[in-house]
PDB file of N, CA and C in Angstrom:
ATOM      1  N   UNK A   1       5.573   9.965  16.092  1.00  0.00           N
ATOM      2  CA  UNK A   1       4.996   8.682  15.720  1.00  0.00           C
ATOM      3  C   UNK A   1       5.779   7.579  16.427  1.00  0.00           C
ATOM      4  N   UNK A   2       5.346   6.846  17.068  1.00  0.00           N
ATOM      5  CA  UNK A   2       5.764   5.615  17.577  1.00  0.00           C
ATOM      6  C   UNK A   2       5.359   4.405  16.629  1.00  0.00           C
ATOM      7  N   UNK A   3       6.446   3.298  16.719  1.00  0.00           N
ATOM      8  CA  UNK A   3       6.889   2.213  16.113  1.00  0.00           C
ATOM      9  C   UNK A   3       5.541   1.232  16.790  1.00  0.00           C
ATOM     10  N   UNK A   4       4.629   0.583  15.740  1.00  0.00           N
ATOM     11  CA  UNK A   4       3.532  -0.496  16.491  1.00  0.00           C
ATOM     12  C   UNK A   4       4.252  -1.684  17.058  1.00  0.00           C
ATOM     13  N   UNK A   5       5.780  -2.421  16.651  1.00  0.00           N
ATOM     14  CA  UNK A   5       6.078  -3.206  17.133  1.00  0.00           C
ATOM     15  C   UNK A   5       7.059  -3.152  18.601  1.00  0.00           C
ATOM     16  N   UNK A   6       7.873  -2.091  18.593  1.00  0.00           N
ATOM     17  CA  UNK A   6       8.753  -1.957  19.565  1.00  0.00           C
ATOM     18  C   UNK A   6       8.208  -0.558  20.325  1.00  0.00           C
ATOM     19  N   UNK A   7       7.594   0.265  20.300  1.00  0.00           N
ATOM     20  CA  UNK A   7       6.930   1.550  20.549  1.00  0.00           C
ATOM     21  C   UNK A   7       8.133   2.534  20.682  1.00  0.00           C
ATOM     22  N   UNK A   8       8.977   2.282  20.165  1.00  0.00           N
ATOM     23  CA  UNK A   8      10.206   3.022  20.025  1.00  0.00           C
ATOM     24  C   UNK A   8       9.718   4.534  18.984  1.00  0.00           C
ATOM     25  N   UNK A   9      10.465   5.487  19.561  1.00  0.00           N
ATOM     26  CA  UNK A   9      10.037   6.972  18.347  1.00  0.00           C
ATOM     27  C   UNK A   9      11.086   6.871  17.017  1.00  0.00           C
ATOM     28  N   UNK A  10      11.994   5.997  16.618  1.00  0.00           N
ATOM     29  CA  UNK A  10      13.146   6.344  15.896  1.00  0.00           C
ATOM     30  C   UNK A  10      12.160   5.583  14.644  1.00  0.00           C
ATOM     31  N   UNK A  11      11.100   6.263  14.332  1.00  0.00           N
ATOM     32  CA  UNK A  11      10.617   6.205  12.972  1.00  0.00           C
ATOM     33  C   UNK A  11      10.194   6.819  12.023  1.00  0.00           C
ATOM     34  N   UNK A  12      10.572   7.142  10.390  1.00  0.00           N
ATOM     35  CA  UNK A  12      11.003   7.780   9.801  1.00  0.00           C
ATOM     36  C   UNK A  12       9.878   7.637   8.300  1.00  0.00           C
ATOM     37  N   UNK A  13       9.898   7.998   7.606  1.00  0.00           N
ATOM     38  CA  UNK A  13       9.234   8.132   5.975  1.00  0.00           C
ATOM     39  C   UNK A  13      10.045   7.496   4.967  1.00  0.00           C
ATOM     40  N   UNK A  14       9.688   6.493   5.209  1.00  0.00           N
ATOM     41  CA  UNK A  14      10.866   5.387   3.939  1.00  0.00           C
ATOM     42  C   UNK A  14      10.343   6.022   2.798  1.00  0.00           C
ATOM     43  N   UNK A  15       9.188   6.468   2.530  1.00  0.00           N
ATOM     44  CA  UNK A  15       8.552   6.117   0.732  1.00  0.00           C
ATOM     45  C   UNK A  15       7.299   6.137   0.535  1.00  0.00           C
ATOM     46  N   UNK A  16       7.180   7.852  -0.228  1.00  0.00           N
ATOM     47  CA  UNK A  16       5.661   8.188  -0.665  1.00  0.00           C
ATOM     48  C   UNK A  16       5.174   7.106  -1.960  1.00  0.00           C
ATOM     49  N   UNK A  17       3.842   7.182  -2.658  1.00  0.00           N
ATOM     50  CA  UNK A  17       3.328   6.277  -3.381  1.00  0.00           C
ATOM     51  C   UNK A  17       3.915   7.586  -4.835  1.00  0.00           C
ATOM     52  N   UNK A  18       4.246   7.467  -5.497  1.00  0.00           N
ATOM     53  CA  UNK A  18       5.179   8.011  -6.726  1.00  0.00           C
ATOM     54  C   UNK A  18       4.543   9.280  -7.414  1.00  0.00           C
ATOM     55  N   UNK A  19       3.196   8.979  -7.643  1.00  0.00           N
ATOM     56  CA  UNK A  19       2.152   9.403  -8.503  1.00  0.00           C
ATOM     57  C   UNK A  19       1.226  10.471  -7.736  1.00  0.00           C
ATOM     58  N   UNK A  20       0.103   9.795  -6.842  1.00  0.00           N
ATOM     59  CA  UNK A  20      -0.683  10.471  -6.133  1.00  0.00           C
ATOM     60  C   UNK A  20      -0.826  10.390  -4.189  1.00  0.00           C
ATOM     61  N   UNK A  21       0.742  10.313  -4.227  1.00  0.00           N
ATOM     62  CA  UNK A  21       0.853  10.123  -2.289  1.00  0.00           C
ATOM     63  C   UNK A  21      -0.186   9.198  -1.842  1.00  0.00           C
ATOM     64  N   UNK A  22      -0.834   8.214  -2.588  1.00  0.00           N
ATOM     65  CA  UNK A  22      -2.241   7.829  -2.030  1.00  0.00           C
ATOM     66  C   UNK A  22      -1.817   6.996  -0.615  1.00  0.00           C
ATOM     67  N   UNK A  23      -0.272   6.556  -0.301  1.00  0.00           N
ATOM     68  CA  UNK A  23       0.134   5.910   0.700  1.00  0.00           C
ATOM     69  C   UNK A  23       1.328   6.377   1.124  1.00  0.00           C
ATOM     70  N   UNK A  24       1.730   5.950   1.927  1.00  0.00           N
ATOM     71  CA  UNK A  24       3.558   6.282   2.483  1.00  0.00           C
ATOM     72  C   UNK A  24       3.916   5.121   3.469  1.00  0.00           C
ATOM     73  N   UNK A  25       5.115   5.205   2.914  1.00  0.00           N
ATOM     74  CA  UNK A  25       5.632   3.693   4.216  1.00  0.00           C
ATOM     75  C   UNK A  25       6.613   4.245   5.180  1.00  0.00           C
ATOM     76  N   UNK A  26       6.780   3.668   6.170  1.00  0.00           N
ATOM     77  CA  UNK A  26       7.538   4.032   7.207  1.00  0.00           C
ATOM     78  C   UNK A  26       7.985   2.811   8.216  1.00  0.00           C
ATOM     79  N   UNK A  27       9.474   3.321   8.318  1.00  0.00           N
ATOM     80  CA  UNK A  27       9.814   2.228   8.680  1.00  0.00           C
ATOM     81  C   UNK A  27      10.826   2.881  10.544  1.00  0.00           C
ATOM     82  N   UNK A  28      10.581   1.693  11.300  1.00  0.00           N
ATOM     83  CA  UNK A  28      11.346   1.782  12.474  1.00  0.00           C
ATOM     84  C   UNK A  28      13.062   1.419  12.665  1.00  0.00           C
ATOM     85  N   UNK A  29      13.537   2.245  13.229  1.00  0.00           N
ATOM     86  CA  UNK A  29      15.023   2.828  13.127  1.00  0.00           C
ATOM     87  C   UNK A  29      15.428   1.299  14.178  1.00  0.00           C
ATOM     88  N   UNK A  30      14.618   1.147  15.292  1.00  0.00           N
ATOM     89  CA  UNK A  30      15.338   0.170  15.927  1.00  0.00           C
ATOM     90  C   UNK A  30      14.937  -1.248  15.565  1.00  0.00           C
ATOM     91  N   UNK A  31      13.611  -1.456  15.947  1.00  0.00           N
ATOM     92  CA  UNK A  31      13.076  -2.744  15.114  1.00  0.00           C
ATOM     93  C   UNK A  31      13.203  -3.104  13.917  1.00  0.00           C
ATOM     94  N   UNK A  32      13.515  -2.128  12.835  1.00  0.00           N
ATOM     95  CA  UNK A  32      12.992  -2.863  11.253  1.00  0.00           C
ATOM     96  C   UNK A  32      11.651  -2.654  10.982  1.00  0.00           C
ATOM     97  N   UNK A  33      10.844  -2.852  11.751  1.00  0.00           N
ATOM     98  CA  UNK A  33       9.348  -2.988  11.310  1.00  0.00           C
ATOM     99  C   UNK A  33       8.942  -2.042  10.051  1.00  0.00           C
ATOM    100  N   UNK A  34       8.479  -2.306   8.978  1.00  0.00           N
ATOM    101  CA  UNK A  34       7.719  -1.351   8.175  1.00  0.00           C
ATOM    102  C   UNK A  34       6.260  -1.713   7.352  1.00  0.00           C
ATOM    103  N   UNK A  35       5.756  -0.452   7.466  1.00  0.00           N
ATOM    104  CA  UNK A  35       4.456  -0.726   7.239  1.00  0.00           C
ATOM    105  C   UNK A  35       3.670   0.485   6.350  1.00  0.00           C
ATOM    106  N   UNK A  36       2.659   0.643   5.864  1.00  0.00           N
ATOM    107  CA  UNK A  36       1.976   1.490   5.189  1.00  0.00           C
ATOM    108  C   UNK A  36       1.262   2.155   5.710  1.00  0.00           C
ATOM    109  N   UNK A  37       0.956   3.614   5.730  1.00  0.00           N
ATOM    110  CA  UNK A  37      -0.099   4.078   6.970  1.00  0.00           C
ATOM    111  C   UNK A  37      -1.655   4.021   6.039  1.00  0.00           C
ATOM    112  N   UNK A  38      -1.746   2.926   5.079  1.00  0.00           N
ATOM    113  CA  UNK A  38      -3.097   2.336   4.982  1.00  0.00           C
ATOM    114  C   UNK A  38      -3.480   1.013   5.768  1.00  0.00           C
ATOM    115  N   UNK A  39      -3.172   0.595   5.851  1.00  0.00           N
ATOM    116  CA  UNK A  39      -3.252  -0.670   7.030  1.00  0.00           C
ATOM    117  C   UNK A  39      -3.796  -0.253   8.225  1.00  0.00           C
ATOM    118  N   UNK A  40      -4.602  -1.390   8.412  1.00  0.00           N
ATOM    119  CA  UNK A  40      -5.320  -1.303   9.785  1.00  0.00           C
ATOM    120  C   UNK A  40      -4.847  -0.580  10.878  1.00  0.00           C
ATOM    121  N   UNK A  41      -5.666  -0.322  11.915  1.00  0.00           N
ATOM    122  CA  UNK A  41      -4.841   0.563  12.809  1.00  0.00           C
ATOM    123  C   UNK A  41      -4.567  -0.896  13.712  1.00  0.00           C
ATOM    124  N   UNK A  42      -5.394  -2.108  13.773  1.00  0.00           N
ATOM    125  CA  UNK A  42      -4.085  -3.020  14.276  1.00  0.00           C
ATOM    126  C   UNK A  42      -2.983  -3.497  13.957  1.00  0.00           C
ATOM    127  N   UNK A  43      -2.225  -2.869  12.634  1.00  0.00           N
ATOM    128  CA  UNK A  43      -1.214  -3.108  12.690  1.00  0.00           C
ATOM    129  C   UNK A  43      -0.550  -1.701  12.443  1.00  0.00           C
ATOM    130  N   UNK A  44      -0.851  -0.158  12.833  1.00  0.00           N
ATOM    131  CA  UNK A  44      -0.542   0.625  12.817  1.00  0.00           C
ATOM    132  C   UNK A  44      -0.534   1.390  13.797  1.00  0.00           C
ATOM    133  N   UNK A  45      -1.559   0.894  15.130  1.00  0.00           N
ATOM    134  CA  UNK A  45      -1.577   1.753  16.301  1.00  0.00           C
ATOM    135  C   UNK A  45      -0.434   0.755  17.233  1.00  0.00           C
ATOM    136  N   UNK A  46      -0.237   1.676  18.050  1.00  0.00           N
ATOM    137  CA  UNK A  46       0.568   0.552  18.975  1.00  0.00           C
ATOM    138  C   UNK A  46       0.087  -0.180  19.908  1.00  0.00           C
ATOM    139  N   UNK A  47      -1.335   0.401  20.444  1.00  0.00           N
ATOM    140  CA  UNK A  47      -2.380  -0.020  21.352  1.00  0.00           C
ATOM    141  C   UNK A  47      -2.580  -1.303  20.871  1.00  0.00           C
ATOM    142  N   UNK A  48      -2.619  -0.787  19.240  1.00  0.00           N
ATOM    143  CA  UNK A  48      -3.866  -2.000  19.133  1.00  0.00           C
ATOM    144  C   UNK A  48      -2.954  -3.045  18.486  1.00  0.00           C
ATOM    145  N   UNK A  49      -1.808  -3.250  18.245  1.00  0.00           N
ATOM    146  CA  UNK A  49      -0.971  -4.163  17.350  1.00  0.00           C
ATOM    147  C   UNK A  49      -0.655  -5.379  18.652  1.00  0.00           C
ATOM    148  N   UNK A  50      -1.018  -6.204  17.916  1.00  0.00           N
ATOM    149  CA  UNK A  50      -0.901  -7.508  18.566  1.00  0.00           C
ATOM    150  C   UNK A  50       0.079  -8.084  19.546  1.00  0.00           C
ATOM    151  N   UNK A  51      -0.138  -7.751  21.165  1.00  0.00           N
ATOM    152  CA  UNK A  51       1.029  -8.449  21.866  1.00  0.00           C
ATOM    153  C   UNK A  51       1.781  -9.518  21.590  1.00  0.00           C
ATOM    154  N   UNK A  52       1.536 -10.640  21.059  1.00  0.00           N
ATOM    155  CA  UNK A  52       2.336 -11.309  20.619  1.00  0.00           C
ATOM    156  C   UNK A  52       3.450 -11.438  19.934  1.00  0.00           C
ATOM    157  N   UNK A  53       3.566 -10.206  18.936  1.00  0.00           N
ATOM    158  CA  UNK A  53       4.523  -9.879  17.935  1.00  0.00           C
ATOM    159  C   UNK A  53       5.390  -8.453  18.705  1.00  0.00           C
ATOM    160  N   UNK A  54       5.053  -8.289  20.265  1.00  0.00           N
ATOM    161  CA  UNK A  54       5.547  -6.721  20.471  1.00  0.00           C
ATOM    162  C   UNK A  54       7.118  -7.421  20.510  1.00  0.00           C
ATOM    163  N   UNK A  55       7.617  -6.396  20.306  1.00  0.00           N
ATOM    164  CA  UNK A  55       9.284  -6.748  21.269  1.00  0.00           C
ATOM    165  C   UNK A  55       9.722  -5.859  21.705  1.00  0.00           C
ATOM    166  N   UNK A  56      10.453  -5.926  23.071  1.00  0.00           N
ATOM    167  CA  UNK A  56      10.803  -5.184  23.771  1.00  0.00           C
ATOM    168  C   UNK A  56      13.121  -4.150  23.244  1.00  0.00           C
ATOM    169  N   UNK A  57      12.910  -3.502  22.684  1.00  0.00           N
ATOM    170  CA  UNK A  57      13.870  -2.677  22.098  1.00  0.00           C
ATOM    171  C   UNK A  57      15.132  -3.400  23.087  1.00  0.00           C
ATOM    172  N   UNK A  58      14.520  -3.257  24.695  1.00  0.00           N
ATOM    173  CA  UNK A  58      16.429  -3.718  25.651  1.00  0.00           C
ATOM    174  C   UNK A  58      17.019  -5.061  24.957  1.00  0.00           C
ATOM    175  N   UNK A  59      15.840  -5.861  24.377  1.00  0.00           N
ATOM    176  CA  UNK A  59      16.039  -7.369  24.016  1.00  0.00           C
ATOM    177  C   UNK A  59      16.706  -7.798  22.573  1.00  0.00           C
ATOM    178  N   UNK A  60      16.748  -6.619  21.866  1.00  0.00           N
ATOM    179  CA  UNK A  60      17.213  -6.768  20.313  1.00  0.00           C
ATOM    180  C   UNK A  60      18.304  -7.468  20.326  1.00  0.00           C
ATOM    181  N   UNK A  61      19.174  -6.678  20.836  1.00  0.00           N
ATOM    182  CA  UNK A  61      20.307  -7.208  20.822  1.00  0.00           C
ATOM    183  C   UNK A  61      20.595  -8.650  21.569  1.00  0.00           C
ATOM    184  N   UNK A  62      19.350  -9.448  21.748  1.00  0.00           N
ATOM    185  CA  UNK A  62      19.836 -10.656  22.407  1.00  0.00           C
ATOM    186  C   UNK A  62      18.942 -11.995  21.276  1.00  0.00           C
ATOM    187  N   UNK A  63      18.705 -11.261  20.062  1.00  0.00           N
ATOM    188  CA  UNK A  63      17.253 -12.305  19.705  1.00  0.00           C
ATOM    189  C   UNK A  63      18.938 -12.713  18.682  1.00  0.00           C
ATOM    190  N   UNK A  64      17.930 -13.853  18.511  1.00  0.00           N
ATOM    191  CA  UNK A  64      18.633 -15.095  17.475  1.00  0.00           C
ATOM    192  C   UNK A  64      19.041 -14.538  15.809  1.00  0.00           C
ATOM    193  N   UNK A  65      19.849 -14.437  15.001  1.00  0.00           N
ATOM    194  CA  UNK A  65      20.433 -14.059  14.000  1.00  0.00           C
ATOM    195  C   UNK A  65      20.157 -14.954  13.303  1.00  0.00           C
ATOM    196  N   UNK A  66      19.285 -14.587  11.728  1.00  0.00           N
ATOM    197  CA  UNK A  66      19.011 -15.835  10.732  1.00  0.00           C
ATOM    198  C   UNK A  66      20.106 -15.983  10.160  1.00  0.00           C
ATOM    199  N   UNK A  67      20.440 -17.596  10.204  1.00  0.00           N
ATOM    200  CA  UNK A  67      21.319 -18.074   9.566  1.00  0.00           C
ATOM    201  C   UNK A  67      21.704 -17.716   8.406  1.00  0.00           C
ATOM    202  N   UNK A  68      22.983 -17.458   7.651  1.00  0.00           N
ATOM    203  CA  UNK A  68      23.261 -17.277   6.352  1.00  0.00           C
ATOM    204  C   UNK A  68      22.557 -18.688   5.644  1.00  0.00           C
ATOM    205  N   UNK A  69      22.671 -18.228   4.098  1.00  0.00           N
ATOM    206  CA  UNK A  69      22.185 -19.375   3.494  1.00  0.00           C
ATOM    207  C   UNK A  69      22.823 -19.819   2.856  1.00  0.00           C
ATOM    208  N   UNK A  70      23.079 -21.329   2.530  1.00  0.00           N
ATOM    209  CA  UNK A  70      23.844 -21.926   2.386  1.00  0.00           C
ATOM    210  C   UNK A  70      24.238 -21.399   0.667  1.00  0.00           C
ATOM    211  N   UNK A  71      25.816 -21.803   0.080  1.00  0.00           N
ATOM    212  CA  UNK A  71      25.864 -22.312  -1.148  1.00  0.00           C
ATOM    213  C   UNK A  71      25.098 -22.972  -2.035  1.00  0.00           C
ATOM    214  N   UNK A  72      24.400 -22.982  -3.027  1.00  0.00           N
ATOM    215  CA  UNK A  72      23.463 -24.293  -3.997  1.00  0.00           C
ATOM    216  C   UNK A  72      25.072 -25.279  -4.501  1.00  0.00           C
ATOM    217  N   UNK A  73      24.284 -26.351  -4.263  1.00  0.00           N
ATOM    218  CA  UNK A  73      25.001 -27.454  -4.630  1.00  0.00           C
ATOM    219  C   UNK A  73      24.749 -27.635  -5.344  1.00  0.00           C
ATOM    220  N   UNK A  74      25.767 -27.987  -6.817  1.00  0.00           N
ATOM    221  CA  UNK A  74      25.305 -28.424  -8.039  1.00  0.00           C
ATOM    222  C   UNK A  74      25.389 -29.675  -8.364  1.00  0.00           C
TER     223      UNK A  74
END
C-alpha cells in the first residue's frame, strides 16, 4: 500500500473499527498522513489524491515546524 500524500510504502494499520471491522485507519510512517480506507478513493488512491496537498518525502525534512504554543496569560 502506498501513502496518497507522499506515495511513500512505510504505511501501516493504526486501528480496526472495535466491534464490526466496518473500517480501519492507516497511517504513513514518513508523512503522518492518516486516513480511513472508507473515504473516497480521492483521498485514498494516490493517482487520484489531489496534487496540491502531494509532498515530496526528500522535502520533509526542510518544511516549516509549528510553532509551540504559547503559555495562557492570566
Amino acid at each position: 500500500m502506498k501513502c496518497p500524500r507522499c506515495e511513500s510504502e512505510t504505511v501501516s494499520l493504526l486501528k480496526k473499527a472495535p466491534l464490526d471491522h466496518a473500517w480501519e485507519i492507516y497511517i504513513c510512517g514518513t508523512c503522518t498522513l492518516s486516513w480511513r480506507n472508507t473515504e473516497p478513493e480521492n483521498i485514498t488512491d494516490p493517482a487520484k489524491y489531489d496534487q496540491r496537498f502531494k509532498i515530496d518525502p526528500a522535502n520533509i525534512e526542510k518544511l516549516d515546524q509549528i510553532p509551540p504554543i504559547p503559555e495562557l496569560k492570566k
